[in-house]
C-alpha atoms as a PDB file:
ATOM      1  CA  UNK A   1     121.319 159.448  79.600  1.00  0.00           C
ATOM      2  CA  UNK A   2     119.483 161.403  76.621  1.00  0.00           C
ATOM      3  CA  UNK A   3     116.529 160.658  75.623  1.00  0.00           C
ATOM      4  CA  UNK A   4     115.637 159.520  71.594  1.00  0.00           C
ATOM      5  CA  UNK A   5     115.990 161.810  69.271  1.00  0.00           C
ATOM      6  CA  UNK A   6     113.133 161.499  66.889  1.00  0.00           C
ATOM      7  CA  UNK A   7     115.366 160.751  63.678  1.00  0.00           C
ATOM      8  CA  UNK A   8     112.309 160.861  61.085  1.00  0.00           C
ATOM      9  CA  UNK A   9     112.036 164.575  59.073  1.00  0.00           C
ATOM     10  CA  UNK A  10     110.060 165.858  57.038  1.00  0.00           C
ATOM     11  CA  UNK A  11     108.690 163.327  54.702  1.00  0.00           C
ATOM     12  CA  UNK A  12     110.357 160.264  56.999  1.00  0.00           C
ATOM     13  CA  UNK A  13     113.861 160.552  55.584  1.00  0.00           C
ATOM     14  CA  UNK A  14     116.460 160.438  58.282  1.00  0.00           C
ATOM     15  CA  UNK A  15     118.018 163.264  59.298  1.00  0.00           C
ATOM     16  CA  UNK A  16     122.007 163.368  57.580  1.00  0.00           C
ATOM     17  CA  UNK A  17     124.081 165.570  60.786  1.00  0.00           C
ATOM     18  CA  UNK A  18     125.560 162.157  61.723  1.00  0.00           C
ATOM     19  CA  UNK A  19     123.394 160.214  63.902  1.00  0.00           C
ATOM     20  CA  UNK A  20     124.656 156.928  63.082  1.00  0.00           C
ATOM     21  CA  UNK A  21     127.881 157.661  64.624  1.00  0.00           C
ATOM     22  CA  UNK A  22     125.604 159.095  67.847  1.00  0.00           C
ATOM     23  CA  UNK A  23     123.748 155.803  68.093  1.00  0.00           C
ATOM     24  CA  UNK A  24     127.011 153.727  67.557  1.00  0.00           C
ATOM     25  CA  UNK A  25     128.454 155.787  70.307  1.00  0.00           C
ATOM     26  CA  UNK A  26     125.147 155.511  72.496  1.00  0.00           C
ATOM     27  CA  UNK A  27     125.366 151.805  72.793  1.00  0.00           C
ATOM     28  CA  UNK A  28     129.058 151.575  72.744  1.00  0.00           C
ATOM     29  CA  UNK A  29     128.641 153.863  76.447  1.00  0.00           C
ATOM     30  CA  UNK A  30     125.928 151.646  77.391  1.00  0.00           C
ATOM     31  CA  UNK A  31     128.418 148.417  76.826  1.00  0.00           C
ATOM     32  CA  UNK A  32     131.152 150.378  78.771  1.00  0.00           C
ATOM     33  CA  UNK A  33     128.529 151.067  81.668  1.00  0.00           C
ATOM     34  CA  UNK A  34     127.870 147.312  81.328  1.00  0.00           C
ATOM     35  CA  UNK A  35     131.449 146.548  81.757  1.00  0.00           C
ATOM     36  CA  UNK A  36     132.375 148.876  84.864  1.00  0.00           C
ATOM     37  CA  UNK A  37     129.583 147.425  86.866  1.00  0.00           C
ATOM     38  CA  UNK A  38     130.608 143.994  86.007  1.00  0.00           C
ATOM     39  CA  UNK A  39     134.315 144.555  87.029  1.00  0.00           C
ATOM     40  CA  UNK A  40     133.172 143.755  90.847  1.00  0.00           C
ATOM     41  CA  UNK A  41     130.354 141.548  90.757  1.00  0.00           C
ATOM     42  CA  UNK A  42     127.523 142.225  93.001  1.00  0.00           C
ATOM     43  CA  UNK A  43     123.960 140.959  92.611  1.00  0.00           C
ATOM     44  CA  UNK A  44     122.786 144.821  92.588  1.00  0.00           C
ATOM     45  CA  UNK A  45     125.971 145.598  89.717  1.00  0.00           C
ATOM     46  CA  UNK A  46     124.536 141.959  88.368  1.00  0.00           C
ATOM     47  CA  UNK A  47     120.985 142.858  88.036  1.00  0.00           C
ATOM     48  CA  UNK A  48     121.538 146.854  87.199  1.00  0.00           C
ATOM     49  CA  UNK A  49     123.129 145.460  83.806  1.00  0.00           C
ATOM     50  CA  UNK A  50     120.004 144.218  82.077  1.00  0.00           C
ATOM     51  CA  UNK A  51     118.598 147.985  81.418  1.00  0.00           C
ATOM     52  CA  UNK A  52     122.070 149.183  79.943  1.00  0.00           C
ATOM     53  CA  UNK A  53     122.326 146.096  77.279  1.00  0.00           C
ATOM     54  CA  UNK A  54     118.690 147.060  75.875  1.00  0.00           C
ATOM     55  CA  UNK A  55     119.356 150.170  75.945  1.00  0.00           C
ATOM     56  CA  UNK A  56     122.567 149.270  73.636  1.00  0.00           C
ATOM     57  CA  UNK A  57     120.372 146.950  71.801  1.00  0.00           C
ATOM     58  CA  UNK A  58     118.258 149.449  70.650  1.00  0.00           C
ATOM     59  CA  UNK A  59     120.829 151.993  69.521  1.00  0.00           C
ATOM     60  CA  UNK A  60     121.899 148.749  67.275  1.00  0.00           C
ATOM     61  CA  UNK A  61     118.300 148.316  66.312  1.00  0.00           C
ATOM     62  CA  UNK A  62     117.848 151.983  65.288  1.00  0.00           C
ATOM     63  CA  UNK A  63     121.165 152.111  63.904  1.00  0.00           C
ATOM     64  CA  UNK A  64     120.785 149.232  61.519  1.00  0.00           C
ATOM     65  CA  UNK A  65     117.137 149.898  60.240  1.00  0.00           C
ATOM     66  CA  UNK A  66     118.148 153.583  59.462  1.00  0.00           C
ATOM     67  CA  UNK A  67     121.503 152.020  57.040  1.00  0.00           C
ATOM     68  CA  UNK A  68     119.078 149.787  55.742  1.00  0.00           C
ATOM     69  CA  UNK A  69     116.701 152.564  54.491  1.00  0.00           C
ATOM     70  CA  UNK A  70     118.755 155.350  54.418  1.00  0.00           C
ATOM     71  CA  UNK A  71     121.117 156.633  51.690  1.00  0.00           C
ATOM     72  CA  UNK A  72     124.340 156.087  51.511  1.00  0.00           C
ATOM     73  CA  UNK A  73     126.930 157.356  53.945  1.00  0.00           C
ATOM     74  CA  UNK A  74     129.850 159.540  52.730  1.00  0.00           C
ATOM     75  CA  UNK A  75     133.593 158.209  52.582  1.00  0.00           C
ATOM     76  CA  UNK A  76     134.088 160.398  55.989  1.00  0.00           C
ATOM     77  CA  UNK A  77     131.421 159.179  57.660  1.00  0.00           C
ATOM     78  CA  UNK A  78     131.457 156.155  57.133  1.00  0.00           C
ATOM     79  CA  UNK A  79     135.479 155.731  58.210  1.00  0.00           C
ATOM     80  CA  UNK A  80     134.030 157.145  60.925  1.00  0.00           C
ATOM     81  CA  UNK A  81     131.413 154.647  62.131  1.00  0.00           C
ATOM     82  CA  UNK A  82     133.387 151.794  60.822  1.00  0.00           C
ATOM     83  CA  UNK A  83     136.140 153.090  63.683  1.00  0.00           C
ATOM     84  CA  UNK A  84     133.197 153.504  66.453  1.00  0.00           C
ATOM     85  CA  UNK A  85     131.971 149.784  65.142  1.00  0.00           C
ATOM     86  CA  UNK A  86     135.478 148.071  65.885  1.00  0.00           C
ATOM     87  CA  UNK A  87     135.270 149.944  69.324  1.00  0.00           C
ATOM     88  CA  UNK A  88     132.143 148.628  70.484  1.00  0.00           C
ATOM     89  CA  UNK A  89     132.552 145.455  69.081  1.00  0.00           C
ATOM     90  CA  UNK A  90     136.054 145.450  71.788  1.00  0.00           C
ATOM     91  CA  UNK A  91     133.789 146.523  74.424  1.00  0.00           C
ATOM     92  CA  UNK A  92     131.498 144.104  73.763  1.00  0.00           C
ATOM     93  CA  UNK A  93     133.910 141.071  73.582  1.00  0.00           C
ATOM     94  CA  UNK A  94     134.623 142.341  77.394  1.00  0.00           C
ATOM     95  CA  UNK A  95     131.235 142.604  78.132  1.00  0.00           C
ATOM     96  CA  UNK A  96     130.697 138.835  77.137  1.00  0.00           C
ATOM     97  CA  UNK A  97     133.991 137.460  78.704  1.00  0.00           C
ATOM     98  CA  UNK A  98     133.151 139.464  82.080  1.00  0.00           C
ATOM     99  CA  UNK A  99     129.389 137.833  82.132  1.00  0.00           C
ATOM    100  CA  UNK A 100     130.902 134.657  81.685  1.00  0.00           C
ATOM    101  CA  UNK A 101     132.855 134.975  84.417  1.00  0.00           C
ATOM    102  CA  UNK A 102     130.341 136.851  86.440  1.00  0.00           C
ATOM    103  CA  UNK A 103     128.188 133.630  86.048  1.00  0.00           C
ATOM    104  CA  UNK A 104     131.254 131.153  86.794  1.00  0.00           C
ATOM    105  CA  UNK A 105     132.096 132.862  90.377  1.00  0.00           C
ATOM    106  CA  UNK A 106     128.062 132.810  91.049  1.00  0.00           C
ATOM    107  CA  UNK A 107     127.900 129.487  90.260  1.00  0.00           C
ATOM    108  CA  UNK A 108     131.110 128.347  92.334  1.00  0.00           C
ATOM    109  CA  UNK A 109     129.879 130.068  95.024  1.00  0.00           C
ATOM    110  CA  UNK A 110     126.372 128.387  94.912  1.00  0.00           C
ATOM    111  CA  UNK A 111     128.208 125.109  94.910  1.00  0.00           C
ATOM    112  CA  UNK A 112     129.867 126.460  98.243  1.00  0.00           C
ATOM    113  CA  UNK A 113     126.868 127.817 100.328  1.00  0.00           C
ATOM    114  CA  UNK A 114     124.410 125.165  99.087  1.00  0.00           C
ATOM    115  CA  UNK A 115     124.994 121.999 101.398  1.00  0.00           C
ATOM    116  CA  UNK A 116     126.035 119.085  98.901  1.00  0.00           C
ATOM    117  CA  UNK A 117     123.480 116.846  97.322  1.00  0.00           C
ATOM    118  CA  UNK A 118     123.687 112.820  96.536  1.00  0.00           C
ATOM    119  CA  UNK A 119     121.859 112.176  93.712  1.00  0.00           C
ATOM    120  CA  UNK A 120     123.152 108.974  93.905  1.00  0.00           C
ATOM    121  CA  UNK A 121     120.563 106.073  93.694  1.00  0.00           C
ATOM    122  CA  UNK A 122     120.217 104.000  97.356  1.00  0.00           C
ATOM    123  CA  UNK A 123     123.107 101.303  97.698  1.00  0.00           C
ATOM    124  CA  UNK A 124     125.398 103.244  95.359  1.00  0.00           C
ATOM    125  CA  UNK A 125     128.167 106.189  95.632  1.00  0.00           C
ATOM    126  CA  UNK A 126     128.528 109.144  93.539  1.00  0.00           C
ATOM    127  CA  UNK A 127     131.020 107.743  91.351  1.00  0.00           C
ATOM    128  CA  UNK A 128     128.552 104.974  90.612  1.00  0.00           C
ATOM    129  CA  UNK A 129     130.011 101.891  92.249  1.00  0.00           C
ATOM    130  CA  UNK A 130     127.709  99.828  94.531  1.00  0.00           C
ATOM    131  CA  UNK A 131     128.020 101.129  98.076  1.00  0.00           C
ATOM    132  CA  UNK A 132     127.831  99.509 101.601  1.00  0.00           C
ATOM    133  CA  UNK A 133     124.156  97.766 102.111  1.00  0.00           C
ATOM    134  CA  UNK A 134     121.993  99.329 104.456  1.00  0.00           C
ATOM    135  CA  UNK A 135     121.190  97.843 108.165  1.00  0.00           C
ATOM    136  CA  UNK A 136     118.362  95.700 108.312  1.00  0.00           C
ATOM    137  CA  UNK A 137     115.211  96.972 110.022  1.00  0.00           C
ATOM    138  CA  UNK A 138     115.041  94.720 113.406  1.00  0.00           C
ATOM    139  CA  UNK A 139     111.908  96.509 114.800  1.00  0.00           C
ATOM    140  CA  UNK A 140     113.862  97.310 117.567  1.00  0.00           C
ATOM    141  CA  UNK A 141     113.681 100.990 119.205  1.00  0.00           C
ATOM    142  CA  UNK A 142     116.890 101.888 120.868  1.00  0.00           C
ATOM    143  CA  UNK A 143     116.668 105.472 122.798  1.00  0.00           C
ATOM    144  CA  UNK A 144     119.455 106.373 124.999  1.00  0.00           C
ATOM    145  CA  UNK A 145     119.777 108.776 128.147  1.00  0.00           C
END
């Protein structure tokens, strides 16, 4: 991964060789590295994701504040970037549906290794209908063997 570019010349205009297709394409890689390690989710794929979204969040962030205060982009260009937009905004769709699932199987499997708990209040089931009553304390201490 590159480092940033300082994009500020001269008198803090932005630089016109097409760097808002470079950041659109930046985060757009950073989304597809997102989506590759969450194809088979492990905790270390799981927990290596949070770098790469930032990372893609601040190509947006850079992205959008420079057409905000920047001149206007030429026909070309801008075809151009509207073309790398629709792309990440696919790979970005993925990225969402495969986190939801990510967090579905973790959650299933929680429910699996975690032994069950009864929140249930004391004479009463789950399903909220009154249970069998409890033995009565005799004072009585009963050891066998």
């Amino acid at each position: 991964m590159r480092p940033w570019e300082n994009t500020t010349r001269g008198q803090g205009s932005l630089e016109s060789a097409g760097w808002e297709l470079d950041k659109a394409r930046q985060a757009r890689r950073n989304l597809e590295k997102v989506r590759l390690k969450l194809i088979s989710p492990s905790l270390r794929a799981f927990s290596g994701t949070a770098s790469e979204l930032g990372l893609a969040v601040e190509c947006l962030r850079k992205l959008e504040f420079g057409l905000h205060s920047g001149p206007q982009l030429p026909v070309a260009r801008r075809r151009l970037l509207s073309l790398e937009m629709a792309s990440l905004r696919r790979e970005l769709r993925e990225v969402a549906t495969l986190l939801a699932a990510v967090g579905k199987f973790y959650q299933g499997w929680a429910r699996l290794v975690s032994p069950p708990v009864d929140d249930a209040p004391a004479n009463y089931t789950v399903r909220g209908t009154q249970g069998a009553p409890g033995t009565p304390l005799s004072g009585k201490v009963v050891a066998i063997g």
